[in-house]
Protein backbone atom coordinates (compact mmCIF):
# COMPACT_ATOMS: atom_id res chain seq x y z
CA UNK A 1 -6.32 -70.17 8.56
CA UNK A 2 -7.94 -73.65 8.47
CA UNK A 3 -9.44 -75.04 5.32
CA UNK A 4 -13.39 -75.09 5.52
CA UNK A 5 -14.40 -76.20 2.52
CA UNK A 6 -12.56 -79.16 0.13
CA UNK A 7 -14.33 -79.86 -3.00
CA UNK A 8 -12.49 -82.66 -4.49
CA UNK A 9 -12.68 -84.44 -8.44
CA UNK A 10 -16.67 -83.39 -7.80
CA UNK A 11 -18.79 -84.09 -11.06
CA UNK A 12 -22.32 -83.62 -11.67
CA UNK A 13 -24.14 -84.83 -14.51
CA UNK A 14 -28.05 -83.97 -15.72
CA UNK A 15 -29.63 -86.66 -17.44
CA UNK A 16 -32.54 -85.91 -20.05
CA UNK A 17 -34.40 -89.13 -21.84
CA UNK A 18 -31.22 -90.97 -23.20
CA UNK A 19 -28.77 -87.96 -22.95
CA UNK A 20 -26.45 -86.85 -20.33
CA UNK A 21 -25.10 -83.27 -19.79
CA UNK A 22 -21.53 -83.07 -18.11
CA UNK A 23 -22.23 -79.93 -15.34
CA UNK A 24 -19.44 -79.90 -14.06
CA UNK A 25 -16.24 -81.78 -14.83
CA UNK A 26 -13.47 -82.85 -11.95
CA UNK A 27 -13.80 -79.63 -10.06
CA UNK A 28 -11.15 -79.27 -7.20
CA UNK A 29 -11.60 -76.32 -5.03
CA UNK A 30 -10.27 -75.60 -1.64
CA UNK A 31 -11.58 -72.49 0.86
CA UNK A 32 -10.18 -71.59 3.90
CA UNK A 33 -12.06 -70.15 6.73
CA UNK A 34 -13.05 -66.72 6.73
CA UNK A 35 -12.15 -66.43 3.09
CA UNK A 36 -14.12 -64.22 0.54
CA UNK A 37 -14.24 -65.90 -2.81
CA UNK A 38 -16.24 -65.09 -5.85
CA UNK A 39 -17.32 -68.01 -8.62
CA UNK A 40 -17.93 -66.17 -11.59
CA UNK A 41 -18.40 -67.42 -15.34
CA UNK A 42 -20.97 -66.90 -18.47
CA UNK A 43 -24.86 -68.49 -17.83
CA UNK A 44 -24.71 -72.56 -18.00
CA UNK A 45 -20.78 -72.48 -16.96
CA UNK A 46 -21.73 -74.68 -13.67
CA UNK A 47 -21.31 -72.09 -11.48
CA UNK A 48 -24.86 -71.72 -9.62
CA UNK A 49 -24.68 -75.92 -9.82
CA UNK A 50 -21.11 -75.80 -7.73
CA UNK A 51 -22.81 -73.71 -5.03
CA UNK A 52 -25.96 -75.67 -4.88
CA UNK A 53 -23.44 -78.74 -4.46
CA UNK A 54 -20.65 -77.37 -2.38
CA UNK A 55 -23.81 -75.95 0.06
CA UNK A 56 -25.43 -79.30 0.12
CA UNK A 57 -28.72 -78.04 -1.39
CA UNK A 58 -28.06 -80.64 -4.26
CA UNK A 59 -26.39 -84.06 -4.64
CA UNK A 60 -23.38 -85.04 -7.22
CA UNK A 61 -22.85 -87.97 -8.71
CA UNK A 62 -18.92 -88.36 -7.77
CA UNK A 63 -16.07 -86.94 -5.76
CA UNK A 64 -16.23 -85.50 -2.56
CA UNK A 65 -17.08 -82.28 -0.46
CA UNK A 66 -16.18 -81.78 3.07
CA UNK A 67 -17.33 -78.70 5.14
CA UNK A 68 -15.45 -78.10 8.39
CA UNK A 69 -14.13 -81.79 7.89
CA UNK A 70 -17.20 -83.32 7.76
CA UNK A 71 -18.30 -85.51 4.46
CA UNK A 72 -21.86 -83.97 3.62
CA UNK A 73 -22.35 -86.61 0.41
CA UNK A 74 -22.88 -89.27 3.63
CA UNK A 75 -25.38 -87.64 5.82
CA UNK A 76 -28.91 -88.27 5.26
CA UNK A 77 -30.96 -85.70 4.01
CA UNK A 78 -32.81 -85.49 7.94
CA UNK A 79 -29.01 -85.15 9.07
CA UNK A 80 -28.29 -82.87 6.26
CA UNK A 81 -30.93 -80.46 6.63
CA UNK A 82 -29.61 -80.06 10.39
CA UNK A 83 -25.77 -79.37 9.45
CA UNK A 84 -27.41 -76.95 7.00
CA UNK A 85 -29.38 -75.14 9.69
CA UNK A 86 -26.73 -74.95 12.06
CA UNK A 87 -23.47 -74.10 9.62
CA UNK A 88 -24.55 -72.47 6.50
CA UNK A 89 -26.50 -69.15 5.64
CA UNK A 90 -27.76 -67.94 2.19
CA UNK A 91 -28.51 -64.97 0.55
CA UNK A 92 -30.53 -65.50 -2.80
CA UNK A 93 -30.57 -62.17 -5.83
CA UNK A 94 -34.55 -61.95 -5.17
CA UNK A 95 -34.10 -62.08 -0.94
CA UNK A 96 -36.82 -64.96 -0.59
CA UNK A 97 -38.41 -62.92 2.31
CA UNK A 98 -41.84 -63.70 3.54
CA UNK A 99 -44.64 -60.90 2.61
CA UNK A 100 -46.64 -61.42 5.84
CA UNK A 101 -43.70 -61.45 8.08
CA UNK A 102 -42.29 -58.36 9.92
CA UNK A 103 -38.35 -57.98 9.47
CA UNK A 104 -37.89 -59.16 12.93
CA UNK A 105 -39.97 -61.97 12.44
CA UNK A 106 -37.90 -62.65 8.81
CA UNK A 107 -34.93 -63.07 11.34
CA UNK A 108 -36.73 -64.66 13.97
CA UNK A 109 -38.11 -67.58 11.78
CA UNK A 110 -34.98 -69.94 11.02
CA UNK A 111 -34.30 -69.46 14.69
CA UNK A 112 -37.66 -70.75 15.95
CA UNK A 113 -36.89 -73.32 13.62
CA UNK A 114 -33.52 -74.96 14.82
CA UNK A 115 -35.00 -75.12 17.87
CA UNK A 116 -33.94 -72.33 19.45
CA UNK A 117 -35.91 -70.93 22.50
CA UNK A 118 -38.15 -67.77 21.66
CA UNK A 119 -36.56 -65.31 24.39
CA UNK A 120 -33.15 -66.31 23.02
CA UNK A 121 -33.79 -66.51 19.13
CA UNK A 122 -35.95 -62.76 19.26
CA UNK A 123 -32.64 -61.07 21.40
CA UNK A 124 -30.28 -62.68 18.63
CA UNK A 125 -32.50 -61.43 15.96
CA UNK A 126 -32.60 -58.06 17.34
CA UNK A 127 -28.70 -57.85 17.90
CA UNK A 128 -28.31 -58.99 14.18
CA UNK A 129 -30.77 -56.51 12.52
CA UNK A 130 -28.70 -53.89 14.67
CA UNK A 131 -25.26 -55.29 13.12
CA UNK A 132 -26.92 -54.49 9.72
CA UNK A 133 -28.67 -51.20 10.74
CA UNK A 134 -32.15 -52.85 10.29
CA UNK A 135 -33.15 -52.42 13.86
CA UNK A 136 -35.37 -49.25 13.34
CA UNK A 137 -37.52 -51.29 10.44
CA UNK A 138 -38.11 -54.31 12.54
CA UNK A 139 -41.60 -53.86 12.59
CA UNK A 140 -41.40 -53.16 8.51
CA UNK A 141 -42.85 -55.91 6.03
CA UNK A 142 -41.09 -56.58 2.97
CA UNK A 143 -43.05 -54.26 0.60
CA UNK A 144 -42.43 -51.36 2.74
CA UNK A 145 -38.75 -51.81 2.42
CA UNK A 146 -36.39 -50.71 -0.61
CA UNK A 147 -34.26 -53.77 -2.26
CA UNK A 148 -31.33 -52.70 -0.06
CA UNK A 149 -33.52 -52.70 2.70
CA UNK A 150 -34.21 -55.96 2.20
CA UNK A 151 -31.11 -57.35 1.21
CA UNK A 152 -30.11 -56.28 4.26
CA UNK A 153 -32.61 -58.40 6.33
CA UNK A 154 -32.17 -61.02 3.71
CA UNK A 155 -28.52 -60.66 5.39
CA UNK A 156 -29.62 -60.42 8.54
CA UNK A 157 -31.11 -63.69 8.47
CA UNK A 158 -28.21 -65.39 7.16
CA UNK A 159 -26.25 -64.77 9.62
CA UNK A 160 -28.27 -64.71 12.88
CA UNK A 161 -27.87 -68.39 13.92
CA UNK A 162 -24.36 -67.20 13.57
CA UNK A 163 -22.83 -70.15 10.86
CA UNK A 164 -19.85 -70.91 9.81
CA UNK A 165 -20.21 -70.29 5.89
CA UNK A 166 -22.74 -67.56 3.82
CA UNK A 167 -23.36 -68.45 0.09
CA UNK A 168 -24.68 -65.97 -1.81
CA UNK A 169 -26.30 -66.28 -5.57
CA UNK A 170 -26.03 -63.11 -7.37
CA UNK A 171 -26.46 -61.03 -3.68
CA UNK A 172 -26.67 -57.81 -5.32
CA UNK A 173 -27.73 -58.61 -8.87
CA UNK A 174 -31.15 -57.08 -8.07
CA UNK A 175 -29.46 -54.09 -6.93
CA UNK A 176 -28.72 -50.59 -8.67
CA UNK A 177 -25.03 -49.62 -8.41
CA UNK A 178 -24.91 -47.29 -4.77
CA UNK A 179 -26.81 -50.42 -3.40
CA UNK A 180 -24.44 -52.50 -4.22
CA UNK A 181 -21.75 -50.86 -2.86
CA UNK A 182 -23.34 -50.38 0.75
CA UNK A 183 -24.64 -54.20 0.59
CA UNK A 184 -20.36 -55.33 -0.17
CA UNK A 185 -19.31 -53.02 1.93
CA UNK A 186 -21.89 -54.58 4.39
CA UNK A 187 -20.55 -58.25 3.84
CA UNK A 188 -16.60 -57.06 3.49
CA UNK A 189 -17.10 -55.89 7.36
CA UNK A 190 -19.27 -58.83 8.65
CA UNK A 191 -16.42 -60.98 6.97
CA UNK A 192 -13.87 -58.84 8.88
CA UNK A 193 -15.05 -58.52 12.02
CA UNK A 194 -17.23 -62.08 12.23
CA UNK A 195 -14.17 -63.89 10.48
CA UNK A 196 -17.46 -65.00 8.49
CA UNK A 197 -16.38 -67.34 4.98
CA UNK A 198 -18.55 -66.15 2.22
CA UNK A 199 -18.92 -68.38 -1.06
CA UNK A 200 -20.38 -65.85 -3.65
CA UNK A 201 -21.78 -66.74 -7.28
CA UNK A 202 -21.71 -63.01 -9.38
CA UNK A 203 -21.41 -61.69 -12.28
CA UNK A 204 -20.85 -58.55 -11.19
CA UNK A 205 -16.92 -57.11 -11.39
CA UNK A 206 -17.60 -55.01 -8.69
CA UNK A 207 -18.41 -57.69 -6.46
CA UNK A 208 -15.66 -59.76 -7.17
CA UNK A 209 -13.34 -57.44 -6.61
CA UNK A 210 -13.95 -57.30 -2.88
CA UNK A 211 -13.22 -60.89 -2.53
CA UNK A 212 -10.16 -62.50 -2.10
CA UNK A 213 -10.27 -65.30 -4.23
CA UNK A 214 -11.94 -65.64 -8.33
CA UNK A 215 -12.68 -68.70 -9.39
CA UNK A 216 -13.04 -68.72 -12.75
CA UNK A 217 -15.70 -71.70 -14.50
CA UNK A 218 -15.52 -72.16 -17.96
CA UNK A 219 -17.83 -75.08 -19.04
CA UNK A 220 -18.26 -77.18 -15.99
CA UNK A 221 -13.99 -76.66 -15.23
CA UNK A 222 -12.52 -74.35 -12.93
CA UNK A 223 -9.76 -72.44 -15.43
């Protein structure tokens, strides 16, 4: 296994009028590829900040984070947005679909977006919604879909432009408890069989206990 993420003395720091809140405190964290981990801890621990951090959604103020070797604190945000597109997928507790949009076209979108060619981004969608038995409800919007259903495209879309790490906030917190156990089971094979690294914030015990790693985050510190 290689290391694909190293989060090193990271600290992040929220500033309100004259005050400063300590987010998180000389975090050192390191994940090797195709790892499962699970970052759990109480609300306000630092946990959902990590992610947004380690997935270079938001900036820190010190310390370092390097994603398949590359320093993401020095890219520009134009440059950022691009290693974003082409490395990292997310799946968010409320799936963040769009209403208007088909399943397929939920897929299609991100595609279409990195510049991929239509012919080639619409067969990759379709392959992925078959990897997460979605295929049938292609033509399906959102509201005629159960939560798994669309956790499962949520999914889907992830992991079509095939990346290199999924982050996940609370993926199944919006689920009820069979759900949840077909959406993990769901991940535990994609990470199996796609060697596919997934970075998961939960609170759930069930969830964590299909990952390989806990970290634990007590007041902005790993413990």
């Amino acid at each position: 296994m290689n290391q694909i993420i190293s989060v090193i003395n990271l600290k992040k720091s929220y500033f309100a009028g004259n005050s400063e809140t300590e987010i998180l405190k000389n975090i050192n964290l390191k994940i090797e590829s195709g790892e499962m981990i699970a970052i759990m801890g109480r609300s306000g621990s630092g946990k959902t900040t990590l992610l947004n951090c380690i997935s270079a959604l938001d900036s820190f103020d010190f310390g370092k984070i390097l994603i398949d070797g590359k320093d993401i604190q020095k890219l520009s945000d134009n440059k950022k947005s691009h290693f974003r597109a082409k490395n990292i997928g997310f799946i968010f507790q409320s799936f963040n679909l769009i209403p208007v949009l088909s399943s397929l076209e939920n897929v299609l979108l991100p595609l279409l977006i990195s510049g991929m060619n239509q012919k080639k981004a619409k067969s990759l969608a379709e392959d992925t919604l078959k990897k997460v038995e979605m295929f049938e409800k292609k033509d399906s919007k959102p509201s005629e879909l159960s939560g798994g259903e669309q956790q499962r495209i949520a999914i889907a879309r992830a992991i079509a432009g095939k990346p290199k790490i999924v982050f996940g906030d609370e993926p199944t917190g919006n689920l009820d408890s069979k759900t949840e156990d077909l959406i993990l089971n769901l991940i535990s094979e994609l990470n199996k069989n796609e060697n596919l690294t997934f970075v998961l914030v939960t609170h759930s015990q069930k969830v964590a206990d299909f990952c390989h790693k806990i970290v634990k985050i007590e007041d902005g510190k790993i413990v």
